[in-house]
C-alpha atoms as a PDB file:
ATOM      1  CA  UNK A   1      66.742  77.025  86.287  1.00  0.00           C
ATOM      2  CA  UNK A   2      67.302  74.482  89.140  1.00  0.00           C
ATOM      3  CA  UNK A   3      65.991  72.033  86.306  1.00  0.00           C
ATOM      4  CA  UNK A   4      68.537  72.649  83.865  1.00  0.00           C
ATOM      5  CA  UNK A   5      71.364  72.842  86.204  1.00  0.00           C
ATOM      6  CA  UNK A   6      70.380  69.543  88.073  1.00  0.00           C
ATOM      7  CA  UNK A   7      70.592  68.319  84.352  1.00  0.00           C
ATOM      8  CA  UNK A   8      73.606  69.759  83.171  1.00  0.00           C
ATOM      9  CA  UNK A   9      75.907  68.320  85.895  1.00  0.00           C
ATOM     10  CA  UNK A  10      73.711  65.127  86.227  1.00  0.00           C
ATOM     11  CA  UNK A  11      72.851  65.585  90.134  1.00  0.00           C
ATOM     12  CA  UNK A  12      69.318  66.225  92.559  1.00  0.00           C
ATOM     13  CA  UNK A  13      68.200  69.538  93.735  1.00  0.00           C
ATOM     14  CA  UNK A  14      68.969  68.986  97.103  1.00  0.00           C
ATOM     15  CA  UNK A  15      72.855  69.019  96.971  1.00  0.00           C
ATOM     16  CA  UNK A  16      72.266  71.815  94.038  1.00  0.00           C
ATOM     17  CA  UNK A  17      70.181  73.783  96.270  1.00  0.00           C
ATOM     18  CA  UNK A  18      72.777  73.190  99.059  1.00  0.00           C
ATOM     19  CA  UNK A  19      75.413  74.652  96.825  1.00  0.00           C
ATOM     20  CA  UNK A  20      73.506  77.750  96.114  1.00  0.00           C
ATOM     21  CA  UNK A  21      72.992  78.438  99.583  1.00  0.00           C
ATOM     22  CA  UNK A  22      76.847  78.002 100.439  1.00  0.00           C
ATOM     23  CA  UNK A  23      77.277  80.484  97.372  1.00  0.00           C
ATOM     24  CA  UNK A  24      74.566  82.831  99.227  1.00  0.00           C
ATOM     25  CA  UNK A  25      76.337  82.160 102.140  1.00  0.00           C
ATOM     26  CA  UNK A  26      79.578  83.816 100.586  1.00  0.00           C
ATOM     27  CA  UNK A  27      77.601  86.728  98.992  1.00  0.00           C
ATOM     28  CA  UNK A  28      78.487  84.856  95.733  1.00  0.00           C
ATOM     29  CA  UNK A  29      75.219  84.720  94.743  1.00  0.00           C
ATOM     30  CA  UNK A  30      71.895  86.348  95.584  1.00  0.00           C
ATOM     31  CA  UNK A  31      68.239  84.809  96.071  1.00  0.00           C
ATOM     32  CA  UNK A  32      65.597  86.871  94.041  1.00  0.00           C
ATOM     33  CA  UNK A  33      62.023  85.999  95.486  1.00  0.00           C
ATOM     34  CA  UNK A  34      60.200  83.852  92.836  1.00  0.00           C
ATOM     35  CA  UNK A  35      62.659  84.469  89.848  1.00  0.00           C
ATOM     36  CA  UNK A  36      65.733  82.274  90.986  1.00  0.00           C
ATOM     37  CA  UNK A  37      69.203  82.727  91.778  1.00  0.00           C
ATOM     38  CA  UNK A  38      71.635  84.837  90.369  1.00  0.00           C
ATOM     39  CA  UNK A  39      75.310  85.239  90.593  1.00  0.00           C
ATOM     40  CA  UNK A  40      76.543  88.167  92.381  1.00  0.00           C
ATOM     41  CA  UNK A  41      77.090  91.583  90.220  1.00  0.00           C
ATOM     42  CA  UNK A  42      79.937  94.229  92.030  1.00  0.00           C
ATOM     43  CA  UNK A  43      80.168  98.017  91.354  1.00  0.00           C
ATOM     44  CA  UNK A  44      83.528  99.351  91.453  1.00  0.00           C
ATOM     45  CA  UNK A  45      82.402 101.003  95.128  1.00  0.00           C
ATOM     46  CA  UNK A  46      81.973  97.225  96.036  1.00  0.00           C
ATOM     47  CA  UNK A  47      85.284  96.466  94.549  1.00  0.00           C
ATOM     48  CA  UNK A  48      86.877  99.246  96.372  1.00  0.00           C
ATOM     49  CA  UNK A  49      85.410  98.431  99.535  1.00  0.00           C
ATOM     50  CA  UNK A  50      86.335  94.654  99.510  1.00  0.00           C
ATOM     51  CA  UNK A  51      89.927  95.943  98.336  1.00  0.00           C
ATOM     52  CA  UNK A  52      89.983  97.942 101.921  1.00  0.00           C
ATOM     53  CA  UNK A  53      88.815  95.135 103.764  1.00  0.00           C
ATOM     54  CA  UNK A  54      91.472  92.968 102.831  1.00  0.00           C
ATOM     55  CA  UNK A  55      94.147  95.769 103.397  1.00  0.00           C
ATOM     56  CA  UNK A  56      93.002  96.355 106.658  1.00  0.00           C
ATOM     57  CA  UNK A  57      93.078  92.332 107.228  1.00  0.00           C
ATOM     58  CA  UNK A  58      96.178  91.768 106.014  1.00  0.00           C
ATOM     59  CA  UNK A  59      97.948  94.222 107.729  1.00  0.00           C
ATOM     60  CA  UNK A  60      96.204  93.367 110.907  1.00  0.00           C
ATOM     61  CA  UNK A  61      97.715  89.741 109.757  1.00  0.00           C
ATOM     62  CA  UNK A  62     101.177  90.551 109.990  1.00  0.00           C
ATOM     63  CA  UNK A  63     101.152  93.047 112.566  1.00  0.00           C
ATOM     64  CA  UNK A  64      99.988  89.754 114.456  1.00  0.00           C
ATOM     65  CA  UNK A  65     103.631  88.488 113.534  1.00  0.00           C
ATOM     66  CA  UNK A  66     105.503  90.363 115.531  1.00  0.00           C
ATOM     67  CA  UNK A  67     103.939  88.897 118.657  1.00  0.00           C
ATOM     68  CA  UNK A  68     105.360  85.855 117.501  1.00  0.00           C
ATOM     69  CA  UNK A  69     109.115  84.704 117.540  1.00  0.00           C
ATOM     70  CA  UNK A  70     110.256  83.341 113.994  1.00  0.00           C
ATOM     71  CA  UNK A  71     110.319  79.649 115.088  1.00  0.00           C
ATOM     72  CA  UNK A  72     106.717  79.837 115.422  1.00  0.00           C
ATOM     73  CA  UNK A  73     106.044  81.414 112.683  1.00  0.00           C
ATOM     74  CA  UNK A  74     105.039  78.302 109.957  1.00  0.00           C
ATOM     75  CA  UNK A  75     106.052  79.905 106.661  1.00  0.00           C
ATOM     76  CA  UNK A  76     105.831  76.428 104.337  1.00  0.00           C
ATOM     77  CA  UNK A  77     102.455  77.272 102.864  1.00  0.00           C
ATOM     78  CA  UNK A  78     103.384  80.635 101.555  1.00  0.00           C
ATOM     79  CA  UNK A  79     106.681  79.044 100.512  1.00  0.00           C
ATOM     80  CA  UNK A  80     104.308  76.510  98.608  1.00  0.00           C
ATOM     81  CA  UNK A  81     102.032  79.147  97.381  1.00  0.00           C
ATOM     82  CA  UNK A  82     105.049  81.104  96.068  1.00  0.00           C
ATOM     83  CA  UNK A  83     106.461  77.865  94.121  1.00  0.00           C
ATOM     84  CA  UNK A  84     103.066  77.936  92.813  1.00  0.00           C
ATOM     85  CA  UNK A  85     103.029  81.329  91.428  1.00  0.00           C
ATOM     86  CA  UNK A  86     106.292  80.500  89.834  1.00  0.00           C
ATOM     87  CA  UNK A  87     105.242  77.160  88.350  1.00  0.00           C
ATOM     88  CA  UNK A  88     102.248  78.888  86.643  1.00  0.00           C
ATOM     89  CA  UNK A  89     104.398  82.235  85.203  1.00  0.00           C
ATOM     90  CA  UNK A  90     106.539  79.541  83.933  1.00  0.00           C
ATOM     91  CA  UNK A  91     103.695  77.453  82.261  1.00  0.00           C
ATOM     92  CA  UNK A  92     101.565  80.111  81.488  1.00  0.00           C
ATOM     93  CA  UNK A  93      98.906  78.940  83.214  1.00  0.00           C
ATOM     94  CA  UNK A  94      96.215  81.516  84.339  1.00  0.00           C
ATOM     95  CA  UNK A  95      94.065  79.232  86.030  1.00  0.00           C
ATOM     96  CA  UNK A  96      96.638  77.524  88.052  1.00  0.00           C
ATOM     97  CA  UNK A  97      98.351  81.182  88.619  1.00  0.00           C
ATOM     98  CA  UNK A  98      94.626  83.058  89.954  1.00  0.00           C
ATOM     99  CA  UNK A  99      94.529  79.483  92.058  1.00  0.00           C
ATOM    100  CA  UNK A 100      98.184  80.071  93.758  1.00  0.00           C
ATOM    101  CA  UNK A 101      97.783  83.622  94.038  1.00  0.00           C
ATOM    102  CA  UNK A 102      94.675  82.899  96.264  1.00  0.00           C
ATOM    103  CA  UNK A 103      96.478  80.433  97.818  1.00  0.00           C
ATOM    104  CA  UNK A 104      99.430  82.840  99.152  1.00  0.00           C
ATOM    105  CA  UNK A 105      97.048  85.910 100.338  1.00  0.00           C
ATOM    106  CA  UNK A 106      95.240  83.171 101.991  1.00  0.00           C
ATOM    107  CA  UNK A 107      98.644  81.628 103.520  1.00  0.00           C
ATOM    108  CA  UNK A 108      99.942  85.256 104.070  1.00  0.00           C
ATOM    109  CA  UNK A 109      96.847  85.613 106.521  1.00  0.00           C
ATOM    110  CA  UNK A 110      97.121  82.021 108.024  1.00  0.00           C
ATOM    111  CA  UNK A 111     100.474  83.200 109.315  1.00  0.00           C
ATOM    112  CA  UNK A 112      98.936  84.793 112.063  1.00  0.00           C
ATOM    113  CA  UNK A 113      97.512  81.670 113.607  1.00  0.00           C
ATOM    114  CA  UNK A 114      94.046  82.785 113.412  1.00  0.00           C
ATOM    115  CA  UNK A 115      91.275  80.996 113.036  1.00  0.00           C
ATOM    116  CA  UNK A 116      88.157  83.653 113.390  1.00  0.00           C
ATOM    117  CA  UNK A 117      90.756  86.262 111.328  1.00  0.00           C
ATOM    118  CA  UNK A 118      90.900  83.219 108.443  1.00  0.00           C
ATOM    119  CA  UNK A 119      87.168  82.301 108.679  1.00  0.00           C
ATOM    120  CA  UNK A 120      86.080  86.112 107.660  1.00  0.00           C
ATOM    121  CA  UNK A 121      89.044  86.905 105.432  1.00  0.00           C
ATOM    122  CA  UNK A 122      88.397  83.441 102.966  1.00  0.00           C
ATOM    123  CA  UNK A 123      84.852  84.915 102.036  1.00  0.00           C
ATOM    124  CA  UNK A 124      86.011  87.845 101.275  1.00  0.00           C
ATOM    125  CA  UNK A 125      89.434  86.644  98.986  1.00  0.00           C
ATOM    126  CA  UNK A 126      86.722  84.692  96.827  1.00  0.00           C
ATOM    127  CA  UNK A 127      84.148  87.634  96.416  1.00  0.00           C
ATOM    128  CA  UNK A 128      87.833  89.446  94.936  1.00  0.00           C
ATOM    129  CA  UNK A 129      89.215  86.452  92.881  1.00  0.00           C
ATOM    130  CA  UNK A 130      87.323  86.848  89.635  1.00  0.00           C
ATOM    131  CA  UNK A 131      88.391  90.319  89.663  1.00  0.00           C
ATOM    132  CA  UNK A 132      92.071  89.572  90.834  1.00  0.00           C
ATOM    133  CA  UNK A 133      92.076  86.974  88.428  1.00  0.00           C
ATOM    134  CA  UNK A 134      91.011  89.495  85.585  1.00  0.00           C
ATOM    135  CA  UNK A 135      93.981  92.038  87.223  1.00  0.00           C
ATOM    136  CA  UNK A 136      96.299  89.129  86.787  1.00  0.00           C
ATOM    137  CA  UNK A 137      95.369  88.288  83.523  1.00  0.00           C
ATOM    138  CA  UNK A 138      95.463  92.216  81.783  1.00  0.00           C
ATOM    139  CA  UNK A 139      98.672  92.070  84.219  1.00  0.00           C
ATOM    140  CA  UNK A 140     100.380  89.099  82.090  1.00  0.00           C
ATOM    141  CA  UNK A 141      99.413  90.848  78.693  1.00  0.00           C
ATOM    142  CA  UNK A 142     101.088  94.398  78.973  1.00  0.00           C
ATOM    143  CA  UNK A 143     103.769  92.783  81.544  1.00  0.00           C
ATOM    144  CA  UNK A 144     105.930  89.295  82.025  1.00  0.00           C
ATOM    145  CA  UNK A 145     103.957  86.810  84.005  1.00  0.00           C
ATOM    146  CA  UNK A 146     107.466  87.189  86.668  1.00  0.00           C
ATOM    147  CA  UNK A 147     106.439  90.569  87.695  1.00  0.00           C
ATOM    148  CA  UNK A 148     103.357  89.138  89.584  1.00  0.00           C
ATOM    149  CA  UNK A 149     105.963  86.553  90.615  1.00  0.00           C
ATOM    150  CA  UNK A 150     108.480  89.459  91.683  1.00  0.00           C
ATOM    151  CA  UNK A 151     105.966  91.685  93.098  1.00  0.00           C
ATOM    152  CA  UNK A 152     104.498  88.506  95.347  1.00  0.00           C
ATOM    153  CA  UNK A 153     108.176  87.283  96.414  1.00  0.00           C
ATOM    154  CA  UNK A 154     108.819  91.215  97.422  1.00  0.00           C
ATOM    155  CA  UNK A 155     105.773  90.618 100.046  1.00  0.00           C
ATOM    156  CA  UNK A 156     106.825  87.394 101.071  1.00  0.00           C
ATOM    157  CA  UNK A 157     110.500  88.744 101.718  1.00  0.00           C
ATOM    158  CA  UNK A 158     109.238  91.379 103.831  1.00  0.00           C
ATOM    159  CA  UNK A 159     106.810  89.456 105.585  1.00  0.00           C
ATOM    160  CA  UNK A 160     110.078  87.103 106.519  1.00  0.00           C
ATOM    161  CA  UNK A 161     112.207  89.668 107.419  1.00  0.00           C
ATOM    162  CA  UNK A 162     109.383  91.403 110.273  1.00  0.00           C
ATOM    163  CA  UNK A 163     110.379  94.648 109.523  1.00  0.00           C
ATOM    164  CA  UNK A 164     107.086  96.555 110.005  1.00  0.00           C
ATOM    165  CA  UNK A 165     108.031  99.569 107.876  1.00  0.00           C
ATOM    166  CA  UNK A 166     109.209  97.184 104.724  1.00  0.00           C
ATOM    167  CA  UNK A 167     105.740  95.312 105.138  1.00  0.00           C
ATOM    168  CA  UNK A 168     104.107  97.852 105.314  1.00  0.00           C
ATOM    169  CA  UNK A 169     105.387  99.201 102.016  1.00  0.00           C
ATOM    170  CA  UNK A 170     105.098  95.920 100.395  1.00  0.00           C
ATOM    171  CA  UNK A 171     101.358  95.663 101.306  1.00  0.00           C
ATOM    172  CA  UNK A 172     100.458  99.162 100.059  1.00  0.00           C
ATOM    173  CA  UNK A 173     102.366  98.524  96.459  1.00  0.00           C
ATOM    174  CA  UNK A 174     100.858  95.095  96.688  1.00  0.00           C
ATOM    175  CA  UNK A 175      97.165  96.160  97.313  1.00  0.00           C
ATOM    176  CA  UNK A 176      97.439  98.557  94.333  1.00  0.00           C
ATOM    177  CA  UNK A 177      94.553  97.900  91.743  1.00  0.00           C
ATOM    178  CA  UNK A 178      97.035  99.110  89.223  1.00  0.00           C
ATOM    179  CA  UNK A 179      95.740  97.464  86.321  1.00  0.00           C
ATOM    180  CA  UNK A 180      92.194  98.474  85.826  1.00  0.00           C
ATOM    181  CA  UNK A 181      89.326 100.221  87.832  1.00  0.00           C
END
């Protein structure tokens, strides 16, 4: 295998094999003892789990906010991320949109001014992208591409207005996994 993907994107084993182990690293893909690497499979228990992790994270996220007065609070790479989402709905782009909607949960977390609450939450929001990506995608064909855009705006409104109840609400309608299971 390491022979035909050395080949494929024209590059040695060593930064191949360095890229697998970053992958391992992220639980992205798994070693098997003398057969190789593989990428990663998920039950719906997995999904579940990782879907509980990142509730608990974000909400442990913002509920860092209100230790923090609203000057402090740097809110330009969610803004970003949010002109992102928009700029995809409005180009139907699904690549671009999965990319910005990892891109705000990831800037929705950063808010807190973390860095060990960022370092384990990014593993974790790439272990859940394929399958976010998938939600967004069935999402955008039985729904306009603006509802993810509406339903992400709704979270970053209550995030700005610190109002733990509305957050709170926005997280748990946000965190649904609505769209298949």
């Amino acid at each position: 295998m390491e022979e035909q993907l050395t080949h494929l994107f024209q590059i040695s084993r060593a930064p191949l094999r360095e890229a697998l182990r970053l992958l391992a690293e992220q639980g992205l893909v798994e070693h098997l003892p003398r057969r190789g690497v593989r990428v990663t499979s998920y039950s719906e228990q997995d999904f579940d789990e990782l879907f509980a992790v990142r509730s608990v994270l974000e909400r442990f996220a913002v509920s860092l906010l209100q230790e923090r007065t609203a000057d402090e609070i740097d809110t330009e790479p969610l803004e970003q991320a949010m002109g992102g989402l928009r700029a995809a709905a409005d180009e139907g782009d699904r690549l671009a949109a999965s990319n910005a909607h990892r891109a705000f949960h990831l800037a929705l977390v950063a808010l807190a001014d973390s860095r060990q609450l960022v370092a384990t939450y990014e593993p974790l929001i790439l272990k859940l992208q394929l399958y976010m990506a998938a939600n967004l995608r069935r999402e955008a064909d039985t729904n306009s591409p603006v509802e993810g855009v509406r339903r992400h705006q709704r979270l970053f409104d209550a995030v700005l207005s610190r109002d733990p109840a509305q957050i709170d609400q926005e997280l748990e309608h946000h965190g649904a996994r609505q769209f298949f299971h």
